[in-house]
PDB file of N, CA and C in Angstrom:
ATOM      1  N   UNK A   1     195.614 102.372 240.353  1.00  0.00           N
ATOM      2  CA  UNK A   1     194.927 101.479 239.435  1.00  0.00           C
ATOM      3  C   UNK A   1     193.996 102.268 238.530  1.00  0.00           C
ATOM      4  N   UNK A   2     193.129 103.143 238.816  1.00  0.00           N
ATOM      5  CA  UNK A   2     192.437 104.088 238.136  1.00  0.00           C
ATOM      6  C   UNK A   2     193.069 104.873 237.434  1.00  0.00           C
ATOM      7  N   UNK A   3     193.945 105.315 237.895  1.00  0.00           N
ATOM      8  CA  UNK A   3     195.006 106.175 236.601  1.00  0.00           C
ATOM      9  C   UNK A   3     195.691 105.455 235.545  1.00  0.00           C
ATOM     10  N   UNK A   4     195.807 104.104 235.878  1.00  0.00           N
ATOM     11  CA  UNK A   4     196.352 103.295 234.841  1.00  0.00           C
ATOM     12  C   UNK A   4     194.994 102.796 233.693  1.00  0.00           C
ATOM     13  N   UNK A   5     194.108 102.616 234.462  1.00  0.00           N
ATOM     14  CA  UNK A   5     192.885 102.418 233.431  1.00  0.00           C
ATOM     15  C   UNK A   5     192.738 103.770 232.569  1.00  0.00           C
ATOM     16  N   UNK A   6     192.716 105.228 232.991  1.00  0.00           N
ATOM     17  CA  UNK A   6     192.699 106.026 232.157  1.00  0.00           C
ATOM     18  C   UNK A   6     193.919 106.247 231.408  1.00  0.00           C
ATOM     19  N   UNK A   7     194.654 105.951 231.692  1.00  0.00           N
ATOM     20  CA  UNK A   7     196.029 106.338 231.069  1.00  0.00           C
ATOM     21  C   UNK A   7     195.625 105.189 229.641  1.00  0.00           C
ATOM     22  N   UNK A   8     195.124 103.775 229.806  1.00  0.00           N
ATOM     23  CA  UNK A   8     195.147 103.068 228.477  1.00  0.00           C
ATOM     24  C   UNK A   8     194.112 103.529 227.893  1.00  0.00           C
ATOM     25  N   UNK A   9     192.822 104.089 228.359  1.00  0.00           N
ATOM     26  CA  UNK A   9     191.771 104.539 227.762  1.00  0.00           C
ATOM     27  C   UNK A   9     192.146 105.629 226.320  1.00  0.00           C
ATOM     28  N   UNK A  10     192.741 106.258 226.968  1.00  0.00           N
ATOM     29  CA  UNK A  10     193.158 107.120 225.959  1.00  0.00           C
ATOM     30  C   UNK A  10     194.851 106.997 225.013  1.00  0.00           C
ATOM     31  N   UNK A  11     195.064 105.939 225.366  1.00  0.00           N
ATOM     32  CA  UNK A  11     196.374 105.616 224.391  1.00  0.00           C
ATOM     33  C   UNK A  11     196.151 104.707 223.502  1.00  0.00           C
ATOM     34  N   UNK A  12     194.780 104.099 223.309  1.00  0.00           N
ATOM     35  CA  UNK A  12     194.687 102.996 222.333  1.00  0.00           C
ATOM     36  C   UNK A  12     194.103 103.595 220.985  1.00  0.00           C
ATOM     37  N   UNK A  13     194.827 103.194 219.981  1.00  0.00           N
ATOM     38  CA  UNK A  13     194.357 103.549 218.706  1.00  0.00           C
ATOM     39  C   UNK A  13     193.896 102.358 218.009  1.00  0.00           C
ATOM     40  N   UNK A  14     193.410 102.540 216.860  1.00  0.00           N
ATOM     41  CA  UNK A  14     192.904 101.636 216.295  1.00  0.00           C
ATOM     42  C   UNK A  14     194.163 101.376 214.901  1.00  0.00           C
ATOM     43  N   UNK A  15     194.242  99.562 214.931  1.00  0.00           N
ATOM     44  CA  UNK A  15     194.957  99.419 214.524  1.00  0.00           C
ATOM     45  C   UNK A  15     194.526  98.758 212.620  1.00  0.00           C
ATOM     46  N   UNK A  16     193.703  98.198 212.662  1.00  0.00           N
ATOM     47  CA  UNK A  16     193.375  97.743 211.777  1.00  0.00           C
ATOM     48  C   UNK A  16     192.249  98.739 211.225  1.00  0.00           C
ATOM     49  N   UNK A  17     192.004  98.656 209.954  1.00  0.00           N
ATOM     50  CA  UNK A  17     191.088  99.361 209.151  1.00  0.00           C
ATOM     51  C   UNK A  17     190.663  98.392 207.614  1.00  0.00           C
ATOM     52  N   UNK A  18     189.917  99.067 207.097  1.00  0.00           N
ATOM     53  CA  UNK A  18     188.771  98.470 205.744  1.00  0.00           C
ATOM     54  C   UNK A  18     189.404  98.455 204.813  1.00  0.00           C
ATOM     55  N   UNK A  19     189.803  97.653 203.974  1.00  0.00           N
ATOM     56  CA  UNK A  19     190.458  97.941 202.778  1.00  0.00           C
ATOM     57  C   UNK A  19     191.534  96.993 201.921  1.00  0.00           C
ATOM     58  N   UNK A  20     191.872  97.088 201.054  1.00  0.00           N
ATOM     59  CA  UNK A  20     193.061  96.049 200.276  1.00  0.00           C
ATOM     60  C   UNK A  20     194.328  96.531 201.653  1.00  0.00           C
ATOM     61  N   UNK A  21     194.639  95.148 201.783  1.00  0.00           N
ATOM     62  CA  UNK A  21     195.778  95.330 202.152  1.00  0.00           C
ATOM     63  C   UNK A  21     197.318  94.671 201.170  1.00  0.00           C
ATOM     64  N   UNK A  22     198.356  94.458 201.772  1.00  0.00           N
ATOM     65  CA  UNK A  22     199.726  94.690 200.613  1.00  0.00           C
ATOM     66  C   UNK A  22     199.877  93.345 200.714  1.00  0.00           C
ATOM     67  N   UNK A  23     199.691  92.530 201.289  1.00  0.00           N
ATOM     68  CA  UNK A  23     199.023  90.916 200.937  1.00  0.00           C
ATOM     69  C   UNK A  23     198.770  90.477 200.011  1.00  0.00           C
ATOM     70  N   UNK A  24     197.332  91.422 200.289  1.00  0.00           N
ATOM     71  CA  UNK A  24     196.329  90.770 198.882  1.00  0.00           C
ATOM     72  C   UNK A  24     196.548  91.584 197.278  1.00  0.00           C
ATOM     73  N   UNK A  25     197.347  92.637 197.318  1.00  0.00           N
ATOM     74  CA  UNK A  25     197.712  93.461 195.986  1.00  0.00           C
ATOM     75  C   UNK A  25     199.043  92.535 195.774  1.00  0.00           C
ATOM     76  N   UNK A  26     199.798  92.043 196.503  1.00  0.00           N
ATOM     77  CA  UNK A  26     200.734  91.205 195.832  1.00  0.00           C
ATOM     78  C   UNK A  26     200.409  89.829 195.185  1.00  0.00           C
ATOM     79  N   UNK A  27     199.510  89.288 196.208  1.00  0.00           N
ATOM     80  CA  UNK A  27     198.735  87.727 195.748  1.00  0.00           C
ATOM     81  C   UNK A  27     198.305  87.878 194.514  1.00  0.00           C
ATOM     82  N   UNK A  28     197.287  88.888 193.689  1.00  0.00           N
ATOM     83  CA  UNK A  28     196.543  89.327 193.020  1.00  0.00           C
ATOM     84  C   UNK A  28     197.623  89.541 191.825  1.00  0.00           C
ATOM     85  N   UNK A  29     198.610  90.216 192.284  1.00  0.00           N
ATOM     86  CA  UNK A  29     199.526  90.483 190.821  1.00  0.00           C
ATOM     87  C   UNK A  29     200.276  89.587 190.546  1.00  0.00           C
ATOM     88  N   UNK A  30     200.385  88.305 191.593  1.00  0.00           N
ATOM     89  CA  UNK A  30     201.394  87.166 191.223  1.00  0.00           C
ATOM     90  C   UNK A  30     200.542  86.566 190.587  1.00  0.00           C
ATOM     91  N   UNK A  31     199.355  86.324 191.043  1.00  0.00           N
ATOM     92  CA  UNK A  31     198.801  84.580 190.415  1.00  0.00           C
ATOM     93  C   UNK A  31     197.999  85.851 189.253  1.00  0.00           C
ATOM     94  N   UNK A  32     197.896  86.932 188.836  1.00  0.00           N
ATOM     95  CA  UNK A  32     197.603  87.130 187.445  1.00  0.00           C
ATOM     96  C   UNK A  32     199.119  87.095 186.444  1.00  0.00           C
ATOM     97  N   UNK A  33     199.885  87.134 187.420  1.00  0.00           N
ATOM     98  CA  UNK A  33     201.084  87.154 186.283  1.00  0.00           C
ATOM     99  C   UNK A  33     200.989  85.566 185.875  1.00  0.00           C
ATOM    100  N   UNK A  34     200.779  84.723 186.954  1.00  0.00           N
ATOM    101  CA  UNK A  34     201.128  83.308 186.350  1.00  0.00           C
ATOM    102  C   UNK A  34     199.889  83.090 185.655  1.00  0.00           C
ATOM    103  N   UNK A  35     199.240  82.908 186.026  1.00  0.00           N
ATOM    104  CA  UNK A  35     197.599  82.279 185.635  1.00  0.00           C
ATOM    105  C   UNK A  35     196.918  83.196 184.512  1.00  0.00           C
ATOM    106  N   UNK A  36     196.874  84.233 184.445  1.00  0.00           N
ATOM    107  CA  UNK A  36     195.778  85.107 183.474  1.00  0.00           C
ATOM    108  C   UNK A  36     194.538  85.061 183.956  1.00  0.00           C
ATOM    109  N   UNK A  37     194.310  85.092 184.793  1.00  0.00           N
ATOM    110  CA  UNK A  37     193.007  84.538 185.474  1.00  0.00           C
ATOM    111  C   UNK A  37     192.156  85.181 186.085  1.00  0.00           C
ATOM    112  N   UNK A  38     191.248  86.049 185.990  1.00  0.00           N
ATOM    113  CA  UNK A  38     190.501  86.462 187.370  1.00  0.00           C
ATOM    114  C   UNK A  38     190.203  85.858 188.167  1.00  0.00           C
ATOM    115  N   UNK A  39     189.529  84.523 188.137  1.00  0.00           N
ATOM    116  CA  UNK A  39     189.299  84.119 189.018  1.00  0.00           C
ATOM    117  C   UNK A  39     190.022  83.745 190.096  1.00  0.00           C
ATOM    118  N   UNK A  40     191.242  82.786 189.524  1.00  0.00           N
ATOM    119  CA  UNK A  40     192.611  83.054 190.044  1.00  0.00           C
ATOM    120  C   UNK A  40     192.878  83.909 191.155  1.00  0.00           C
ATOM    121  N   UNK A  41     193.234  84.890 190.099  1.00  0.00           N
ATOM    122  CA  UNK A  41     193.387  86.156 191.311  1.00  0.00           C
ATOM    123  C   UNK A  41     192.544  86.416 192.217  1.00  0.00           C
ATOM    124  N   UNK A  42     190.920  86.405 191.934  1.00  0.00           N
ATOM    125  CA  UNK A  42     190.060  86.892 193.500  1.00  0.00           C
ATOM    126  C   UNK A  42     190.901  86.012 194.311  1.00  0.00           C
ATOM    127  N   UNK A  43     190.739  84.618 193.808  1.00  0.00           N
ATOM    128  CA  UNK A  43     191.057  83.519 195.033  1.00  0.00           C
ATOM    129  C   UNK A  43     192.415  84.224 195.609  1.00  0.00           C
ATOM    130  N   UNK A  44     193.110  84.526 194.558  1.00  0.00           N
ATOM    131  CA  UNK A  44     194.352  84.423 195.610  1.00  0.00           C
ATOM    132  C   UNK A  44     194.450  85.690 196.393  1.00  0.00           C
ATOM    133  N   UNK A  45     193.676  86.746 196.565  1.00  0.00           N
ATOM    134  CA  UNK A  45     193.172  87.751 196.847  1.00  0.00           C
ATOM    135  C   UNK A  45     192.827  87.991 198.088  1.00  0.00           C
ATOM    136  N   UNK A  46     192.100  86.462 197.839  1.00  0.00           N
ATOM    137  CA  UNK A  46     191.321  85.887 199.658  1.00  0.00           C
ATOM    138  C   UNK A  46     192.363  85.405 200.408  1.00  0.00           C
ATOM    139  N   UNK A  47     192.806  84.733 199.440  1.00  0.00           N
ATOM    140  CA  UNK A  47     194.008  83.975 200.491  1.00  0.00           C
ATOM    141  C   UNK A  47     195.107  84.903 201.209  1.00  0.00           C
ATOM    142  N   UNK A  48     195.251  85.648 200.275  1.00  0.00           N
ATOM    143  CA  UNK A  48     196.432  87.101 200.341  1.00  0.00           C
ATOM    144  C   UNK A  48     197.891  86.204 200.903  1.00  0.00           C
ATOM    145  N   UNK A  49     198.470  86.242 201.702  1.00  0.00           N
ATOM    146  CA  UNK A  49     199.804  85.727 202.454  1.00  0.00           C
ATOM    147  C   UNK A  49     199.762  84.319 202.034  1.00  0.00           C
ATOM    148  N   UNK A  50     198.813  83.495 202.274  1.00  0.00           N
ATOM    149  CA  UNK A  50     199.335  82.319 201.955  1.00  0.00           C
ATOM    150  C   UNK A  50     199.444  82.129 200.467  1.00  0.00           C
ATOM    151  N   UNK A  51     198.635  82.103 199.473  1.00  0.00           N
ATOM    152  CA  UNK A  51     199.504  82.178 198.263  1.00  0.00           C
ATOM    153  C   UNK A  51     200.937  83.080 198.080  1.00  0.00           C
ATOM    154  N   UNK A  52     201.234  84.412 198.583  1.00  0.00           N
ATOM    155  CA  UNK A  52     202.374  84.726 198.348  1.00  0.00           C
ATOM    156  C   UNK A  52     203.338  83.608 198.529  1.00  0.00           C
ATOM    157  N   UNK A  53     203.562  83.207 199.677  1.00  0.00           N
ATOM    158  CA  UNK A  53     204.178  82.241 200.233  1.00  0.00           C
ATOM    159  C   UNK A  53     204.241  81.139 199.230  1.00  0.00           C
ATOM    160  N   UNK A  54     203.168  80.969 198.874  1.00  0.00           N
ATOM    161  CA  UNK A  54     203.153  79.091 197.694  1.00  0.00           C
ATOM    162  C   UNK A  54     204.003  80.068 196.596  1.00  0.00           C
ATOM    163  N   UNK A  55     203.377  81.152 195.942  1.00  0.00           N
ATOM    164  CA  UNK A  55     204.284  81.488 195.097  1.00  0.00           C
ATOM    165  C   UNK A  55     205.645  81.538 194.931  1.00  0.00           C
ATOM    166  N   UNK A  56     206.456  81.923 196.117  1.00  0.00           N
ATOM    167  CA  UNK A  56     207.607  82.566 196.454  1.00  0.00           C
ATOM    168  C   UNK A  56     208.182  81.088 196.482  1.00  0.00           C
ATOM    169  N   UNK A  57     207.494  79.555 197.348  1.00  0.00           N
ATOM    170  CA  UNK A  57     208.423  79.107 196.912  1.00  0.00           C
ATOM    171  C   UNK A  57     207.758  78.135 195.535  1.00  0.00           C
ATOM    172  N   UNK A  58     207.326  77.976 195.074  1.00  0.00           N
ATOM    173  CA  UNK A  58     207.074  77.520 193.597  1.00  0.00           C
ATOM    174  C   UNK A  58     207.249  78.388 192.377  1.00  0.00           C
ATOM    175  N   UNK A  59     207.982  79.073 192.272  1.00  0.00           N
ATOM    176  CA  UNK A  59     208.177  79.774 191.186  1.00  0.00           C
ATOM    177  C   UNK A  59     208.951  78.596 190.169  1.00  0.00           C
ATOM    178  N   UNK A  60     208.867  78.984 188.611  1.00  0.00           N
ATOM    179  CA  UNK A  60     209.425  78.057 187.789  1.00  0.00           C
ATOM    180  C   UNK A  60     210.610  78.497 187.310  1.00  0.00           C
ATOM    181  N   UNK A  61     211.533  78.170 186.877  1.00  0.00           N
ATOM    182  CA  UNK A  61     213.008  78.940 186.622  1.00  0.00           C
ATOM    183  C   UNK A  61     213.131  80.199 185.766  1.00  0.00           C
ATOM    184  N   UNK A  62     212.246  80.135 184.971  1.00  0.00           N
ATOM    185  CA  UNK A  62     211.506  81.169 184.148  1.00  0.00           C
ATOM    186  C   UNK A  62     211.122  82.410 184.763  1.00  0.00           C
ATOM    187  N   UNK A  63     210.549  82.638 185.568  1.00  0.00           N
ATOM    188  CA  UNK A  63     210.003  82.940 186.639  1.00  0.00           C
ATOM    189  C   UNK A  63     211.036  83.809 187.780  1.00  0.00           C
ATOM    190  N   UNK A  64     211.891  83.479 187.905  1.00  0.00           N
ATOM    191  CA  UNK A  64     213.260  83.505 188.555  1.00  0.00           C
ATOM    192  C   UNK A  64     214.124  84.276 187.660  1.00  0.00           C
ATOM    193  N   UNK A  65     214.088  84.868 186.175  1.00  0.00           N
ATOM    194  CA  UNK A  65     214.855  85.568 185.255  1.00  0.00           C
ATOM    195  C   UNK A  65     214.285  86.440 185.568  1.00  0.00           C
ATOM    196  N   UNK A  66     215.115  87.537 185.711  1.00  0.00           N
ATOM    197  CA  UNK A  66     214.503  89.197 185.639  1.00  0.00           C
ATOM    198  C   UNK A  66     214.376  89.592 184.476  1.00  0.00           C
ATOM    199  N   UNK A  67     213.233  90.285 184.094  1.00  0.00           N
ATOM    200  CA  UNK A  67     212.973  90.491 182.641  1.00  0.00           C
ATOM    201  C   UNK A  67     213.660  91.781 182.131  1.00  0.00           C
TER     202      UNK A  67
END
């Protein structure tokens, strides 16, 4: 049992860290593509995943053309 407590002691890394994550740089470039907006974007910034998601499925057909 003691060797198993040291054995996890030293195998745990840290998984999360400070910073933009790829969430919130996608949220941020969708709802400025739609909106023009800063404000917009912080919000959707905060939200990160769940606006992707509203985006992905509300896009307008427009939207859906590759430019």
């Amino acid at each position: 049992m003691l060797l198993a407590q040291l054995l996890a002691e030293q195998s745990t890394t840290i998984v999360t860290r400070s910073g933009v994550g790829l969430g919130s740089i996608i949220a941020v470039v969708c709802s400025w593509d739609r909106n023009r907006s800063i404000l917009w974007a912080i919000l959707a910034g905060i939200l990160t995943w769940i606006y992707v998601i509203y985006y992905a499925l509300n896009r307008t057909p427009e939207e859906n053309m590759p430019r």
